[in-house]
N, C-alpha and C. Protein backbone atom coordinates (compact mmCIF):
# COMPACT_ATOMS: atom_id res chain seq x y z
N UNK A 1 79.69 43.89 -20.10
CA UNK A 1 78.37 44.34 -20.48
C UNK A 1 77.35 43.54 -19.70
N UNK A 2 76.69 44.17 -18.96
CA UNK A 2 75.60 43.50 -18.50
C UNK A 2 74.01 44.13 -18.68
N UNK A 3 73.46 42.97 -19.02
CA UNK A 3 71.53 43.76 -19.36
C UNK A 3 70.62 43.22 -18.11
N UNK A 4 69.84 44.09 -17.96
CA UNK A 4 69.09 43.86 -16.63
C UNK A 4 67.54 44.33 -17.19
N UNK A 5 66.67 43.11 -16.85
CA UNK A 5 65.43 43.79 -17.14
C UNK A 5 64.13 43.95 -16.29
N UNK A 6 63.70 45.17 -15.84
CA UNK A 6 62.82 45.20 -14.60
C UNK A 6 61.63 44.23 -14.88
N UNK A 7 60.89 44.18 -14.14
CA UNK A 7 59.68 43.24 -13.87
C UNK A 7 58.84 44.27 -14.37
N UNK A 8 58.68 45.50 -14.46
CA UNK A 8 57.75 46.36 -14.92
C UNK A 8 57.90 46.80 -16.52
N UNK A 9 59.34 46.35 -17.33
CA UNK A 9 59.21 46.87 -18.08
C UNK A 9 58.85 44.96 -18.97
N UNK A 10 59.35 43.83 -18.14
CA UNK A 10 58.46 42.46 -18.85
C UNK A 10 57.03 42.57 -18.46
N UNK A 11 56.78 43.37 -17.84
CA UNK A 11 54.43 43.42 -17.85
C UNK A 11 54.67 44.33 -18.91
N UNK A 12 55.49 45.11 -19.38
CA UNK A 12 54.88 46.56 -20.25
C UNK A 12 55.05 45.45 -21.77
N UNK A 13 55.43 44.64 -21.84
CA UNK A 13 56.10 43.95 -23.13
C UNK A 13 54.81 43.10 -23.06
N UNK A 14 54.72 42.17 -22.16
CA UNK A 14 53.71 41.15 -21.98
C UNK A 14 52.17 41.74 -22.68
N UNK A 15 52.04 42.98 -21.52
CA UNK A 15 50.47 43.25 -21.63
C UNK A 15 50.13 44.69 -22.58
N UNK A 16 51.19 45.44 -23.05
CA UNK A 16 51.23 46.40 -23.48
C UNK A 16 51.64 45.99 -25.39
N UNK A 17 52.78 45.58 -25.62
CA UNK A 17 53.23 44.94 -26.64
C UNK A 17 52.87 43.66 -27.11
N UNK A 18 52.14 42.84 -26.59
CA UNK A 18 52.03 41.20 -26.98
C UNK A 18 52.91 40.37 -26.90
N UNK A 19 54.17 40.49 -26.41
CA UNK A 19 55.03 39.32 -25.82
C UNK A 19 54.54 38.14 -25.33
N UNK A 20 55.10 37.35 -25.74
CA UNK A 20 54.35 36.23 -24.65
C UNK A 20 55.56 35.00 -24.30
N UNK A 21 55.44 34.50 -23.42
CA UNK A 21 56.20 33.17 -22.74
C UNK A 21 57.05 32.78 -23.95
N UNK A 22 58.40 32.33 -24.03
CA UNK A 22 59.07 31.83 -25.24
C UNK A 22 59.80 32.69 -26.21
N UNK A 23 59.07 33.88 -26.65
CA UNK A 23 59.70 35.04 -27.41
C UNK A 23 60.65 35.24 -26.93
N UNK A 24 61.33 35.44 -28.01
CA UNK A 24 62.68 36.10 -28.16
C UNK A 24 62.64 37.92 -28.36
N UNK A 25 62.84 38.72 -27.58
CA UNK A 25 63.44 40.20 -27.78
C UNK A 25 65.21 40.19 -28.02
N UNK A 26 65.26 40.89 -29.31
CA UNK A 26 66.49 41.62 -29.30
C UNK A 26 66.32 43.21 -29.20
N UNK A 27 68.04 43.54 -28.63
CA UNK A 27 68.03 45.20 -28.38
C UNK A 27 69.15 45.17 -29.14
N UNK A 28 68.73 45.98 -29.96
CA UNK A 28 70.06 46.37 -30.94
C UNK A 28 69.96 47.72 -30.96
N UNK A 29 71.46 48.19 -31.23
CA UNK A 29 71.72 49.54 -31.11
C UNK A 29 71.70 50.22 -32.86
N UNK A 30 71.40 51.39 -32.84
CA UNK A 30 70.78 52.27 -34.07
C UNK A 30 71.16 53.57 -34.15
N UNK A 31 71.20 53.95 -35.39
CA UNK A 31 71.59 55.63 -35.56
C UNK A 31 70.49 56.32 -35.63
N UNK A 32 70.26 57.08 -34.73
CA UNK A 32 69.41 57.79 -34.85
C UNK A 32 69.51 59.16 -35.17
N UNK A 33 70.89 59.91 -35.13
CA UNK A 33 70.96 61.17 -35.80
C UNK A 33 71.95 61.63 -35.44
N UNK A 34 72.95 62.75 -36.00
CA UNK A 34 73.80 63.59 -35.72
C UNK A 34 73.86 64.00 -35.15
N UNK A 35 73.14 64.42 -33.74
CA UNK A 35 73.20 65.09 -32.78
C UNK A 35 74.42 64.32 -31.56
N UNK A 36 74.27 64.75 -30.49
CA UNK A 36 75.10 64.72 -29.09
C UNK A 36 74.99 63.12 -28.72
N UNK A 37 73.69 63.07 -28.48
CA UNK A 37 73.33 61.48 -28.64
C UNK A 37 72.83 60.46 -30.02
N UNK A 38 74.04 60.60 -30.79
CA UNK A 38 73.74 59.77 -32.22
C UNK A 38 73.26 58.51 -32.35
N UNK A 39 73.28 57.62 -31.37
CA UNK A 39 72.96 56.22 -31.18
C UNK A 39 71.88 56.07 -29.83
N UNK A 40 71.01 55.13 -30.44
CA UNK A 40 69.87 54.86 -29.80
C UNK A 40 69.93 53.24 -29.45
N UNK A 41 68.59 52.83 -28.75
CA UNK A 41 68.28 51.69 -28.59
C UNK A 41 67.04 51.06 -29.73
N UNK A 42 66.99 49.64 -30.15
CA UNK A 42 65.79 49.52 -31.02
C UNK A 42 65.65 47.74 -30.09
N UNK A 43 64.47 47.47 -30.46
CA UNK A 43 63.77 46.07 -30.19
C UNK A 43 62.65 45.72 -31.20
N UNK A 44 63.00 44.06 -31.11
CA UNK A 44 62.10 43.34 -32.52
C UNK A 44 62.22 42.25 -31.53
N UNK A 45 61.08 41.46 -32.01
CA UNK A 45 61.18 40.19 -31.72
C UNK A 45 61.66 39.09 -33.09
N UNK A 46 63.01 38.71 -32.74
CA UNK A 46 63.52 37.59 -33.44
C UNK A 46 64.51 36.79 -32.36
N UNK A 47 64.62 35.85 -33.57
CA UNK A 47 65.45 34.74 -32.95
C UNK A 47 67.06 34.75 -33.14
N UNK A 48 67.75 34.68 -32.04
CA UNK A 48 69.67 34.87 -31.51
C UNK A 48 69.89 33.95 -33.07
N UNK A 49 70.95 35.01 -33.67
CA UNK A 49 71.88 34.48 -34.83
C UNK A 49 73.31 34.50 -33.52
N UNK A 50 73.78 35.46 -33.12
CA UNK A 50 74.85 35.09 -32.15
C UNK A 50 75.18 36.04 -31.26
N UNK A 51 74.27 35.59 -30.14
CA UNK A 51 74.04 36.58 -29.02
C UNK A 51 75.28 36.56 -28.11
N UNK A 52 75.62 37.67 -27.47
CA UNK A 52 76.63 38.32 -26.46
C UNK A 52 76.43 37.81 -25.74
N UNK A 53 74.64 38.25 -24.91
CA UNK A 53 74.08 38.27 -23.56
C UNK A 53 72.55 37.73 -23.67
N UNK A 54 72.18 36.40 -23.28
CA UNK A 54 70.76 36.18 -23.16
C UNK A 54 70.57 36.30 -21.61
N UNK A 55 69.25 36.96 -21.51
CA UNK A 55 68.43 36.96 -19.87
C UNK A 55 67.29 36.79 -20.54
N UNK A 56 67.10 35.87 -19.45
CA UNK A 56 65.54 35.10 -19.21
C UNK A 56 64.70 35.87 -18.06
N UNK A 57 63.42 36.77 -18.46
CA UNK A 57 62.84 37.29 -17.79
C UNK A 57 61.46 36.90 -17.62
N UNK A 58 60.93 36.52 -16.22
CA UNK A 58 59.32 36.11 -16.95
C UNK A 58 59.28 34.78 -17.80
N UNK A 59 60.11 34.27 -18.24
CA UNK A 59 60.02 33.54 -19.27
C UNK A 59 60.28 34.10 -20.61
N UNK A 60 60.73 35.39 -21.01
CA UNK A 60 60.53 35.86 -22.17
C UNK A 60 62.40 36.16 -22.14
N UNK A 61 62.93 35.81 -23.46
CA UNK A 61 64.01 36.16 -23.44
C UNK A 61 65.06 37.48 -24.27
N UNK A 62 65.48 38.15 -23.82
CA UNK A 62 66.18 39.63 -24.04
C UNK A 62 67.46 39.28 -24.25
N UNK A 63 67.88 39.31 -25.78
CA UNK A 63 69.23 39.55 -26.02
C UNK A 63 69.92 40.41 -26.60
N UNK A 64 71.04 40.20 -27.13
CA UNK A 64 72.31 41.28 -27.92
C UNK A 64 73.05 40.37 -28.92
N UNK A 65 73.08 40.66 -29.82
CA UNK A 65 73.38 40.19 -30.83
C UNK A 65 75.07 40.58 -30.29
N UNK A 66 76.13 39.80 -30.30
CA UNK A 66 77.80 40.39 -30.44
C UNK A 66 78.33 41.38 -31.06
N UNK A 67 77.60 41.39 -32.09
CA UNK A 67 77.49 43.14 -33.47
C UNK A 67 77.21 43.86 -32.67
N UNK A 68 76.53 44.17 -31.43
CA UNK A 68 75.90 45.59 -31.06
C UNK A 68 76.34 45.95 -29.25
N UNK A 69 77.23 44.77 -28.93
CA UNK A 69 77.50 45.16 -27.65
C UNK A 69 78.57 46.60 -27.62
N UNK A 70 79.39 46.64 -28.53
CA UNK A 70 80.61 47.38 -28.58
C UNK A 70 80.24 49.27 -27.98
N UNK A 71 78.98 49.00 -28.06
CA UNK A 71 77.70 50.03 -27.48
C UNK A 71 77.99 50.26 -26.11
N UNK A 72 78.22 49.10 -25.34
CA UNK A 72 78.19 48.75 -24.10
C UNK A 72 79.28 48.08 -23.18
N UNK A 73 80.26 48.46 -23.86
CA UNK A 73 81.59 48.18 -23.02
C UNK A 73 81.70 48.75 -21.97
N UNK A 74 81.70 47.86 -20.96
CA UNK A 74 82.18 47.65 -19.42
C UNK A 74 80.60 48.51 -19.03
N UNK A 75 79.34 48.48 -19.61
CA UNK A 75 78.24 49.35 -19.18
C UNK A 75 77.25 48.57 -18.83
N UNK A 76 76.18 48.86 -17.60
CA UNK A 76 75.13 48.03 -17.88
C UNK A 76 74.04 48.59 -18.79
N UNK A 77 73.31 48.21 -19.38
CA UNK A 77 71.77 48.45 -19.88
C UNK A 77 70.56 47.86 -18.96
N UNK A 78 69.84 48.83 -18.21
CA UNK A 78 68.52 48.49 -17.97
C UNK A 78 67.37 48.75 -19.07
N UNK A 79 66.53 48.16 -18.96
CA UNK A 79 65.43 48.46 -19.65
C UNK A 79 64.04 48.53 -18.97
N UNK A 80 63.46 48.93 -18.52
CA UNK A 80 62.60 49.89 -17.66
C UNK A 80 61.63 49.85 -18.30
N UNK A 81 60.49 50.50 -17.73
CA UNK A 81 58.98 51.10 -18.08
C UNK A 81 58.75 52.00 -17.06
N UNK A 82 58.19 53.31 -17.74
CA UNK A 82 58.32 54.55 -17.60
C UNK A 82 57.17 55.07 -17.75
N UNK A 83 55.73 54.89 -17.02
CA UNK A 83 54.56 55.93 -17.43
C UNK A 83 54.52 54.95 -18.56
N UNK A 84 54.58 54.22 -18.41
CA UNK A 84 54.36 53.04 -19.94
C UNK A 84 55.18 53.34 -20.93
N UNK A 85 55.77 53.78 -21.22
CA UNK A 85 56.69 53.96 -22.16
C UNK A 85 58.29 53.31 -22.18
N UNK A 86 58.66 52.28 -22.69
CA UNK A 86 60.07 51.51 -22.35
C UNK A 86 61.35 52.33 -22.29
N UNK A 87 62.28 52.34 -21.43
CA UNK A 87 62.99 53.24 -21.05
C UNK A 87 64.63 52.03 -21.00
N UNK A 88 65.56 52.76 -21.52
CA UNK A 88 67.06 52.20 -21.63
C UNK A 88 68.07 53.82 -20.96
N UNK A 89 68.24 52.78 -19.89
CA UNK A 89 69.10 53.14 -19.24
C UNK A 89 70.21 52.85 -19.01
N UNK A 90 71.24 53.51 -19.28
CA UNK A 90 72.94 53.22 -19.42
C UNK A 90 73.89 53.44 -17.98
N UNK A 91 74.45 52.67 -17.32
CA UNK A 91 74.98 53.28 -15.89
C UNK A 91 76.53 51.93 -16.36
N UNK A 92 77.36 52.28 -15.14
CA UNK A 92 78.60 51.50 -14.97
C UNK A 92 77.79 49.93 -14.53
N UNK A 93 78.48 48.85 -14.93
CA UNK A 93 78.42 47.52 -14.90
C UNK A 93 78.99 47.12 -13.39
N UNK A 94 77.76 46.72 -12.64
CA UNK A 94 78.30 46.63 -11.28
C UNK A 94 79.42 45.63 -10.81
């Protein structure tokens, strides 16, 4: 599992969301409905109970709790900004 986070989507967090230097982001994975794509992406700012994967971006740090990688076996996750809007993108783990 690997997470990758653009430089455009740490300004969209920074100046768009209120992130700042030190924060902690988690991405945890969520049900979002019965359909084709039942599972989604979610983000909060808290602090690693027992993270998988920390990256340090900017200074601001993006993790995965070990509960929610199973999402992401052998996958990467980008996380992007999109027309301003944060974007998770799923591809093979290079």
């Amino acid at each position: 599992m690997e997470l990758v986070i653009s430089p455009t989507a740490v300004s969209c967090f920074k100046n768009e969301w209120g992130y700042s230097s030190g924060d902690h982001v988690r991405i945890f994975v969520r049900y979002v409905s019965g359909g084709t794509e039942p599972y989604g992406f979610g983000i909060m700012k808290d602090d690693p109970m027992d993270p998988a994967t920390i990256v340090e971006a900017d200074r601001v740090n993006f993790y995965m709790e070990s509960k929610d990688i199973w999402f992401l076996d052998s996958k990467q996750l980008k996380i992007d900004c999109l027309n301003g809007d944060i974007v998770f993108l799923v591809g093979d783990a290079s």
